[in-house]
C-alpha atoms as a PDB file:
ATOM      1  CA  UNK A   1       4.259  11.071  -4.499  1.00  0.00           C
ATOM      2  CA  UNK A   2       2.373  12.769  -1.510  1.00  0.00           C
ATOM      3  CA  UNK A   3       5.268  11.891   0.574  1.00  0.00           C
ATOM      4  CA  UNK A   4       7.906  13.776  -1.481  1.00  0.00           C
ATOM      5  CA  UNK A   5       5.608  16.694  -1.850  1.00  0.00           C
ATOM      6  CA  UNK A   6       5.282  17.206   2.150  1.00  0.00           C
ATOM      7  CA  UNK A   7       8.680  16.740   2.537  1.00  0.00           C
ATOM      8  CA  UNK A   8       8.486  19.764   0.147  1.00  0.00           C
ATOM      9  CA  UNK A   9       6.006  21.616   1.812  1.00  0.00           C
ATOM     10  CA  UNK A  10       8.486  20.827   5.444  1.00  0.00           C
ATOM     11  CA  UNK A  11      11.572  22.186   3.577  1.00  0.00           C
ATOM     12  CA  UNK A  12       9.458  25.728   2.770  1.00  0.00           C
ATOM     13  CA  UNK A  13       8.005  25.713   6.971  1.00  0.00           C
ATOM     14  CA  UNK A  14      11.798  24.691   8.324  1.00  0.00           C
ATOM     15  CA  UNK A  15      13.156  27.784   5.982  1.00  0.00           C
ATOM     16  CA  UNK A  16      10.816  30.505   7.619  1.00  0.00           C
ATOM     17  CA  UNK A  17      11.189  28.790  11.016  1.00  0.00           C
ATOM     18  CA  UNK A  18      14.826  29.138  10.809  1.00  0.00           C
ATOM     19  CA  UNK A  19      14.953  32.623   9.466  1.00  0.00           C
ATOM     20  CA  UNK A  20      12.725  33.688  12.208  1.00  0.00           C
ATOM     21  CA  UNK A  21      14.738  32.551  14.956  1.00  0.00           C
ATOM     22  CA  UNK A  22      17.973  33.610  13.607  1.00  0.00           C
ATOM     23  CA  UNK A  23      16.752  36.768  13.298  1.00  0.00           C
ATOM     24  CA  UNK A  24      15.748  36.793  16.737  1.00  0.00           C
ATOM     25  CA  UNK A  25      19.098  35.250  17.723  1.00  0.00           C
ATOM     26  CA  UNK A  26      20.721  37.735  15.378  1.00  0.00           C
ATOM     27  CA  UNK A  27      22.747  35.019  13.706  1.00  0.00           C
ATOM     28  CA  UNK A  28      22.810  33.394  10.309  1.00  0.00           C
ATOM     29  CA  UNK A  29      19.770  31.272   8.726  1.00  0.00           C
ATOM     30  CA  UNK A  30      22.364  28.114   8.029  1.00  0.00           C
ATOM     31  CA  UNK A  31      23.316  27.998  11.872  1.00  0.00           C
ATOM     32  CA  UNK A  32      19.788  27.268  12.871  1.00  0.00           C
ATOM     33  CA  UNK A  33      19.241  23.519  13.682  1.00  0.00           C
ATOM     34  CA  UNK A  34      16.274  21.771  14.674  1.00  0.00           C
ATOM     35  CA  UNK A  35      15.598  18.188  16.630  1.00  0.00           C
ATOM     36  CA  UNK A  36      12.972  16.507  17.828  1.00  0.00           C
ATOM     37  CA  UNK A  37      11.077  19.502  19.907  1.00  0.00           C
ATOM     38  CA  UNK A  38      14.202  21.661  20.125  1.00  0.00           C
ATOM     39  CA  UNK A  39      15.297  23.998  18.213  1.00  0.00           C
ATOM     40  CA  UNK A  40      19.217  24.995  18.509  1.00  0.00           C
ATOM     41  CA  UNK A  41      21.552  28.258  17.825  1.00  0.00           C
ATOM     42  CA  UNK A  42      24.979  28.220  16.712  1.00  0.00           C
ATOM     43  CA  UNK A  43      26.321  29.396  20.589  1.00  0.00           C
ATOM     44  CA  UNK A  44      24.891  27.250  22.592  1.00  0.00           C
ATOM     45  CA  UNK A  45      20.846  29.149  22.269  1.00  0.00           C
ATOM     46  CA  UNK A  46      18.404  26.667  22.666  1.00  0.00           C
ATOM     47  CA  UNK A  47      14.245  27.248  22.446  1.00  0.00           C
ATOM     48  CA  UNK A  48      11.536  24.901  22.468  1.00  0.00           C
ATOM     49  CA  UNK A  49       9.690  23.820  19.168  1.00  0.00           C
ATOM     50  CA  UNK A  50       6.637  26.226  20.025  1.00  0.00           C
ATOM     51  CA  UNK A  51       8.546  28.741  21.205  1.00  0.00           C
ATOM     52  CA  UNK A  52      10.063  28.647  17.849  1.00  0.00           C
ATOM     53  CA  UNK A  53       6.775  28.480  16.375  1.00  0.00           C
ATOM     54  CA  UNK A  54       5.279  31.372  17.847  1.00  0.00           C
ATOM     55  CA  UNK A  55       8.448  33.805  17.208  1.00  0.00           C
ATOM     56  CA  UNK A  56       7.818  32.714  13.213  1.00  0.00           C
ATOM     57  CA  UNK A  57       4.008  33.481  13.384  1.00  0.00           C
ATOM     58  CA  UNK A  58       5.388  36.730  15.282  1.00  0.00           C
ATOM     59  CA  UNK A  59       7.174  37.372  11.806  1.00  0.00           C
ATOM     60  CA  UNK A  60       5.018  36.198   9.202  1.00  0.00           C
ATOM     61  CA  UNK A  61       1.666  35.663  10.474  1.00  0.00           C
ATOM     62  CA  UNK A  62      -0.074  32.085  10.339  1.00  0.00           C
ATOM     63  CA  UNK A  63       2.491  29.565   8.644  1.00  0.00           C
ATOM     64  CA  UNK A  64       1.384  27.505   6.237  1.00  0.00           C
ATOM     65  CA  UNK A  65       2.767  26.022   3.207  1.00  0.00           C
ATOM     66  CA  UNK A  66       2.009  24.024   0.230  1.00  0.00           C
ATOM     67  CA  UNK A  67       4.531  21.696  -1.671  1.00  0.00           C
ATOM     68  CA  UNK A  68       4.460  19.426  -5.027  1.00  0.00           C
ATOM     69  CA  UNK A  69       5.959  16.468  -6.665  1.00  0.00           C
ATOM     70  CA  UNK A  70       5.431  15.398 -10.163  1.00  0.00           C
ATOM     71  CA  UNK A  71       7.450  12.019 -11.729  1.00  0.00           C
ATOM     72  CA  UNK A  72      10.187  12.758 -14.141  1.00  0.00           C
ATOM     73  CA  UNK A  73       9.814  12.105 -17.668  1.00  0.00           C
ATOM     74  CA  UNK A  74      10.282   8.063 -17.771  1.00  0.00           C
ATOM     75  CA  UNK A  75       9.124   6.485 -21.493  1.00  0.00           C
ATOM     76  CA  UNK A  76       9.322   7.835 -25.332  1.00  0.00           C
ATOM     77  CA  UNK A  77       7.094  10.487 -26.867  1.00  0.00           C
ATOM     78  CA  UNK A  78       4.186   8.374 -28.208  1.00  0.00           C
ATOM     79  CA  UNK A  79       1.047   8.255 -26.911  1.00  0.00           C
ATOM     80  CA  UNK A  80       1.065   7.371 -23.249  1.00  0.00           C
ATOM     81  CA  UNK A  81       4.195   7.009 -23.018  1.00  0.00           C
ATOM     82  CA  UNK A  82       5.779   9.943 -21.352  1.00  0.00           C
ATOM     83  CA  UNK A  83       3.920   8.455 -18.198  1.00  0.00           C
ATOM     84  CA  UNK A  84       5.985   8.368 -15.078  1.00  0.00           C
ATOM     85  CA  UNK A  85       3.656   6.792 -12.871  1.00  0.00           C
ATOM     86  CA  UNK A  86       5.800   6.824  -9.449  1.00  0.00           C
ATOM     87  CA  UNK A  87       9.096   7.787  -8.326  1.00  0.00           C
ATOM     88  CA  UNK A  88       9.804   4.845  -6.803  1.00  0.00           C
ATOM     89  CA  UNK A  89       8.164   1.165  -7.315  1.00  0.00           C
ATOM     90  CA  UNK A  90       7.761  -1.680  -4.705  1.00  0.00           C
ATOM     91  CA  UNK A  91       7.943  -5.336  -4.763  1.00  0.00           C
ATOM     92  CA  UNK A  92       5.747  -7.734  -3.050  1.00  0.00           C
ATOM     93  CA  UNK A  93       6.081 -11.402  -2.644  1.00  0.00           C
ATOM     94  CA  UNK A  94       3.116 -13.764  -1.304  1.00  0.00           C
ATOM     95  CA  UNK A  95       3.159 -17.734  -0.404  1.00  0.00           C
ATOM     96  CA  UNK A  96      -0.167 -19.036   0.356  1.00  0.00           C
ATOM     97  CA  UNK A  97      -1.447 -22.230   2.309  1.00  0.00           C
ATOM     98  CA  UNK A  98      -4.627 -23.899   0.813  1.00  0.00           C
ATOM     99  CA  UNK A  99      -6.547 -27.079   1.681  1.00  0.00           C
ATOM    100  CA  UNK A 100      -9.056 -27.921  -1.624  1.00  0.00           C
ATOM    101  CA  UNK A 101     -12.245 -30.151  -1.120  1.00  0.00           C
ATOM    102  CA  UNK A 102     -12.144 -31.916  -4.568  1.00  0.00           C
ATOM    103  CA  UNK A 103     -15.349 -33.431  -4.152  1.00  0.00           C
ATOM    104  CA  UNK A 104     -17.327 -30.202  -2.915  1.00  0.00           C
ATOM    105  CA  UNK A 105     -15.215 -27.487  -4.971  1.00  0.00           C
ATOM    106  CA  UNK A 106     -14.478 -25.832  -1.125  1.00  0.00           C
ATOM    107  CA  UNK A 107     -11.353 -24.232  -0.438  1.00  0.00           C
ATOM    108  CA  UNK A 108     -10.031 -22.641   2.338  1.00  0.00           C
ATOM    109  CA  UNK A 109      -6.559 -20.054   2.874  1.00  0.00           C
ATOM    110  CA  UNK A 110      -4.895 -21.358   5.813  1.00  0.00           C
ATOM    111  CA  UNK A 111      -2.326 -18.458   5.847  1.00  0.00           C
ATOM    112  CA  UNK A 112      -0.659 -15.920   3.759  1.00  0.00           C
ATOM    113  CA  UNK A 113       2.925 -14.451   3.842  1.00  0.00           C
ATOM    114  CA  UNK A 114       3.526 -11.708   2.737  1.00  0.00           C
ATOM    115  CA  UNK A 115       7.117 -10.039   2.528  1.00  0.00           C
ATOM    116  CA  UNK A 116       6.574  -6.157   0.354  1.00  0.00           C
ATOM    117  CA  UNK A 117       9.530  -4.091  -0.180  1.00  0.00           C
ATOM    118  CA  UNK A 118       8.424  -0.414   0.921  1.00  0.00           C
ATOM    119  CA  UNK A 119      11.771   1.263   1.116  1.00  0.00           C
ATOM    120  CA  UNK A 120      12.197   2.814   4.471  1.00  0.00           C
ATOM    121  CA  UNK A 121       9.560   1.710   6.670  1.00  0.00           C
ATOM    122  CA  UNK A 122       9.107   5.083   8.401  1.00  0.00           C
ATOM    123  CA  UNK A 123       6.569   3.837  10.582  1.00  0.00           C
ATOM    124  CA  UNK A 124       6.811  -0.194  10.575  1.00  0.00           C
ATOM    125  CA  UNK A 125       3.263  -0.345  12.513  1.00  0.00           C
ATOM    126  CA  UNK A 126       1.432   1.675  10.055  1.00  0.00           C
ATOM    127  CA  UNK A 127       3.477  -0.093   7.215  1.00  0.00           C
ATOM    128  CA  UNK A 128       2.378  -3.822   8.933  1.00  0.00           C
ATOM    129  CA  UNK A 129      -1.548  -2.416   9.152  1.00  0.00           C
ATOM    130  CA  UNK A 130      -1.434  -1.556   5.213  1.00  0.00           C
ATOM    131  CA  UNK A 131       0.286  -4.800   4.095  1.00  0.00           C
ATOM    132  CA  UNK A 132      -2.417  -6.400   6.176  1.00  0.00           C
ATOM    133  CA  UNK A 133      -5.078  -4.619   4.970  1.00  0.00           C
ATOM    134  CA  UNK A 134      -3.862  -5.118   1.212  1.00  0.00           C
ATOM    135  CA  UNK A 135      -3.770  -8.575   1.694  1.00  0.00           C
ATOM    136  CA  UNK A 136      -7.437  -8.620   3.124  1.00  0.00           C
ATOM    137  CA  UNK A 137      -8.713  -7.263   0.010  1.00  0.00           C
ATOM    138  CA  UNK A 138      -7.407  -9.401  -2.393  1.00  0.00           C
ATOM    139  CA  UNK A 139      -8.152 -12.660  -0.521  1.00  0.00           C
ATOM    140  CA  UNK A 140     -11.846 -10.777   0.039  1.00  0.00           C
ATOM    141  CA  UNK A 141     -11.873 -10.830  -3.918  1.00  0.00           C
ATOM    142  CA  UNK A 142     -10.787 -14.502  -4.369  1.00  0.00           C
ATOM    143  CA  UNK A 143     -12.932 -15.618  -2.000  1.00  0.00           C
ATOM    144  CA  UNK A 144     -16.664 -14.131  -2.542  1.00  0.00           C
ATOM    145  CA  UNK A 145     -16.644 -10.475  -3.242  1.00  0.00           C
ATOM    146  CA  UNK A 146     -18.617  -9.948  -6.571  1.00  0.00           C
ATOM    147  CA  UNK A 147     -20.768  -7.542  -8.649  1.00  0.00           C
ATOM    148  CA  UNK A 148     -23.956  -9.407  -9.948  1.00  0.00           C
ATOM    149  CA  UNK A 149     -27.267  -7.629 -11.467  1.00  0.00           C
ATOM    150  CA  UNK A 150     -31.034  -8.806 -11.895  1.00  0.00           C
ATOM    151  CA  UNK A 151     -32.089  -8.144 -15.364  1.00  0.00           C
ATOM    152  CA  UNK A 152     -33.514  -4.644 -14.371  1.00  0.00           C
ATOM    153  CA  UNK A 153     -29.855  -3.470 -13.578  1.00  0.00           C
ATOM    154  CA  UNK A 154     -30.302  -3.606 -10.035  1.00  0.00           C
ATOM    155  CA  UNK A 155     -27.186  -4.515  -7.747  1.00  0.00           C
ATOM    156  CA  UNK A 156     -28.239  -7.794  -5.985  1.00  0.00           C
ATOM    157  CA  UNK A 157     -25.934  -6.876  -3.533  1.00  0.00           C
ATOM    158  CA  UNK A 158     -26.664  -2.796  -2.491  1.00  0.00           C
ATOM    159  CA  UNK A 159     -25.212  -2.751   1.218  1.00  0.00           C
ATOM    160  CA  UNK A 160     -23.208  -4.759   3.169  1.00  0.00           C
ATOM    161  CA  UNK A 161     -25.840  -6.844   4.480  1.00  0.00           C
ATOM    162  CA  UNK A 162     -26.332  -7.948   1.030  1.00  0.00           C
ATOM    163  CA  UNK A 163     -22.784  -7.646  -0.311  1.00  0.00           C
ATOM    164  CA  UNK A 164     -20.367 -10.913   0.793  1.00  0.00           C
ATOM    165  CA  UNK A 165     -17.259  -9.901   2.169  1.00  0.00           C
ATOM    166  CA  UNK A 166     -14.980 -12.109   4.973  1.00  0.00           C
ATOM    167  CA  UNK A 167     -15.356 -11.187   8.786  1.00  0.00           C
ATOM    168  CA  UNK A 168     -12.946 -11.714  11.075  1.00  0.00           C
ATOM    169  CA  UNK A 169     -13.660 -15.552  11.280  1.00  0.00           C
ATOM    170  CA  UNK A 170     -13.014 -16.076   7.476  1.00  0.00           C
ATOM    171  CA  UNK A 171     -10.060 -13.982   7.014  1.00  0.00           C
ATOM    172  CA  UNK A 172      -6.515 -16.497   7.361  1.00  0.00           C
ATOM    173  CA  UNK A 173      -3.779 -15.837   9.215  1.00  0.00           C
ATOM    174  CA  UNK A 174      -1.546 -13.013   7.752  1.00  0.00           C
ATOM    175  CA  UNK A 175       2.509 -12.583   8.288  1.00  0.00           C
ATOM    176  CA  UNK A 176       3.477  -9.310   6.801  1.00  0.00           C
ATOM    177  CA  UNK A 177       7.355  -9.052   6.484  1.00  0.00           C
ATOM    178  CA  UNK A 178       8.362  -5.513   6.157  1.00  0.00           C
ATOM    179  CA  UNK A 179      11.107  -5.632   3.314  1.00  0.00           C
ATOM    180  CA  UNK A 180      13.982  -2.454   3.710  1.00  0.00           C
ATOM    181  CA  UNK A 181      15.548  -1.227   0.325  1.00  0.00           C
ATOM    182  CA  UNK A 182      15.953   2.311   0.936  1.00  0.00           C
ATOM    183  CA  UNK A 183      15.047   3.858  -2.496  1.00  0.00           C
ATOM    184  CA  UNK A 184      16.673   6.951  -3.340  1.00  0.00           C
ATOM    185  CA  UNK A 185      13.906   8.474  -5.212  1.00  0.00           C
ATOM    186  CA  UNK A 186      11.279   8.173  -2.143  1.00  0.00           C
ATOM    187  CA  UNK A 187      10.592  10.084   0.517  1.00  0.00           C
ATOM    188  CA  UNK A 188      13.513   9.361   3.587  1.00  0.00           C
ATOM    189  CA  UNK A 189      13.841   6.161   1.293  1.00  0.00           C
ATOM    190  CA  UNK A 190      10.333   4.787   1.425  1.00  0.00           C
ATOM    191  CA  UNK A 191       8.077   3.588  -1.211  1.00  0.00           C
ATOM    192  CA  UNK A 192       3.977   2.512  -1.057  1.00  0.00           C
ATOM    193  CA  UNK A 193       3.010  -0.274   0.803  1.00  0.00           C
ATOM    194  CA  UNK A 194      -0.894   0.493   0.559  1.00  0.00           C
ATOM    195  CA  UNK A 195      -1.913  -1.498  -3.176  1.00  0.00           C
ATOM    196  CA  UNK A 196       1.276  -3.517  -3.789  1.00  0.00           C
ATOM    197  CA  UNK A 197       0.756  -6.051  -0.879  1.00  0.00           C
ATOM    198  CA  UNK A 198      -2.842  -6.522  -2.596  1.00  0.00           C
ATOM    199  CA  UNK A 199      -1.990  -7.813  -6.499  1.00  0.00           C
ATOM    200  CA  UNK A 200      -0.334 -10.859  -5.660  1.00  0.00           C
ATOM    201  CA  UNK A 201      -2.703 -11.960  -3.045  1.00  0.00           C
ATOM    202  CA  UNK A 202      -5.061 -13.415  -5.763  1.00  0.00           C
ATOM    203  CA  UNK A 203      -2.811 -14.732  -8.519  1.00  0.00           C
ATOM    204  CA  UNK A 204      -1.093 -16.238  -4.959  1.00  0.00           C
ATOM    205  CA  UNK A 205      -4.415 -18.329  -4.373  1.00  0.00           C
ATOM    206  CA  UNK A 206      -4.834 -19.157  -7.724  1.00  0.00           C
ATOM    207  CA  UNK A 207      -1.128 -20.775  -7.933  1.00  0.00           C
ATOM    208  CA  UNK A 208      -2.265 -22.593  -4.301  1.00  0.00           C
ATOM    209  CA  UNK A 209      -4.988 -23.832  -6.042  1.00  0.00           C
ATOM    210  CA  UNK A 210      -3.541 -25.272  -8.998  1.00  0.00           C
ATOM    211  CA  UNK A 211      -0.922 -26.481  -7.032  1.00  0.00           C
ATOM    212  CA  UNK A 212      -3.668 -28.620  -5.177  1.00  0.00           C
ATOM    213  CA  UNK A 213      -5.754 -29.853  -7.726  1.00  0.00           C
ATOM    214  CA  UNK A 214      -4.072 -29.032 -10.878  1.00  0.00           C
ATOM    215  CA  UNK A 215      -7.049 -26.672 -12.528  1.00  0.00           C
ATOM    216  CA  UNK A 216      -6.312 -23.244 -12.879  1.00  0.00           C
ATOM    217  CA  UNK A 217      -9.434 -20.462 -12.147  1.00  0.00           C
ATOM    218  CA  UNK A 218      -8.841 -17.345 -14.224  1.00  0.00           C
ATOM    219  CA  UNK A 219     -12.569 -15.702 -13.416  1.00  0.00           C
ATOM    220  CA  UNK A 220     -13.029 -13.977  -9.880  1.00  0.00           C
ATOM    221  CA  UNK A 221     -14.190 -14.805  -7.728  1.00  0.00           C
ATOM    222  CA  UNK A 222     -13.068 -18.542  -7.619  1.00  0.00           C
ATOM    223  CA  UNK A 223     -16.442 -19.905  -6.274  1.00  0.00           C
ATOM    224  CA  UNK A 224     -16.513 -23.814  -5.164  1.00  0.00           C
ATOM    225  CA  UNK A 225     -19.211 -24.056  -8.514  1.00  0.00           C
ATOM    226  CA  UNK A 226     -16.500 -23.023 -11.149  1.00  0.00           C
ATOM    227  CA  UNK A 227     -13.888 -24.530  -9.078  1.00  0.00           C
ATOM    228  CA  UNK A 228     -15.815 -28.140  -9.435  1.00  0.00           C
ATOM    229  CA  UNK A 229     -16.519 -27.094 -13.402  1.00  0.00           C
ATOM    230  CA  UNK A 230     -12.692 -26.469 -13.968  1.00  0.00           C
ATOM    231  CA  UNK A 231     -12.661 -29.667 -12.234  1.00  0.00           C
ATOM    232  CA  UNK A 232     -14.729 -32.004 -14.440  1.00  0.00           C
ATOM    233  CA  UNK A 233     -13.981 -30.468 -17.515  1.00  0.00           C
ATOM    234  CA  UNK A 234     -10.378 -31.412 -16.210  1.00  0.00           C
ATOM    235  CA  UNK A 235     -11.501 -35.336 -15.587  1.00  0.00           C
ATOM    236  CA  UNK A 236     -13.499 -35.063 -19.291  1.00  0.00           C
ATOM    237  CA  UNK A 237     -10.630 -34.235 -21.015  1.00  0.00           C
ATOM    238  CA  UNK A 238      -8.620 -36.712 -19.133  1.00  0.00           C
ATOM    239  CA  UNK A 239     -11.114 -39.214 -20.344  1.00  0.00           C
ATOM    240  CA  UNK A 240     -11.589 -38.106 -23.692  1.00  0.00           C
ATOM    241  CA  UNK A 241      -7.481 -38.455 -24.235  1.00  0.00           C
ATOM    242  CA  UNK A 242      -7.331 -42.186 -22.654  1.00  0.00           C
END
């Protein structure tokens, strides 16, 4: 949404840029092209992008612009459901590598994958970093982060030194894989990549988990205690049915 609204607010700086200069060039608007720091006439002119820059502010003072976006009408006309929440949705994918301790209720993510689908990757660093980052966050809330209170309403954990979240020692290994659709409804074709990668991170864990040991933890986040309660109410049952 932000994207396609700078785009916006380009288009509205690019149309006063280019009627300055042509006007100093004494040619048409639609002959004016831009590239990457050059700006270029229809015979040959040529000018530098601040050049160009300062001949605009010459004409209209300090340039500035705003631009907008808002989604197209997507659902019926009840309640909630003229929502269009995004012009454009991603996909993420994650396969996770977990070794359980059956007798201790430990676990540990050996590595995540993690393939999103973010349209054009305009920036494939910055695109990597997010996915990444995404990632982080959901394993963070699988693994130990958690909101508990004493019975006066106080936060047991009020600052970080308090609060459990994974360092750099406890995080896995992550492989983002930057997944190119192209979606014609984003900006230059690309679509979020910020809180996509982090949803399937912890139903991802779960599945690795179940996969292991064959209980299922629903409650976050999946301490080794509920892990070895899933456990023996697993082995109870077991026993109850034989």
């Amino acid at each position: 949404m932000i994207g396609l609204a700078c785009v916006e607010a380009g288009q509205r700086l690019w149309a006063q840029i280019a009627q300055a200069v042509a006007e100093h060039w004494k040619v048409g608007p639609a002959s004016i092209e831009g590239r990457l720091g050059t700006i270029t006439g229809p015979s040959g002119q040529s000018m530098s992008f601040r050049e160009a820059v300062q001949v605009t502010e010459a004409r209209f003072g300090t340039l500035g612009a705003t631009g907008s976006y808002r989604t197209q009408k997507l659902g019926a006309d009840y309640r909630g459901g003229t929502i269009g929440a995004s012009p454009a949705y991603s996909f993420t994918a994650h396969v996770v590598e977990v070794h359980v301790d059956a007798e201790t209720g430990l676990w540990k993510v050996e590595r995540i994958w993690a393939a999103h689908d973010c349209g054009r990757a305009i920036n494939p660093t910055l695109v990597e970093g997010q996915i990444e980052g995404s990632v982080y966050m959901g394993f963070a809330e699988a693994a130990m982060e958690e909101m508990t209170y004493h019975p006066s309403g106080l936060h047991r954990g009020p600052s970080l030194l308090d609060y459990r979240i994974p360092t750099s020692l406890d995080t896995p290994e992550i492989s983002s894989l930057i997944v190119e659709s192209v979606d014609p409804n984003g900006p230059f074709g690309a679509k979020e990549a910020g809180e996509g990668p982090l949803h399937p991170a912890i139903p991802a864990i779960s599945n690795a988990i179940y996969d292991a040991v064959g209980v299922r933890l629903t409650e976050l986040p999946f301490h080794p205690g509920r892990l070895l309660a899933a456990l023996k109410q697993k082995l109870h049952a077991v026993s109850r049915a034989c």
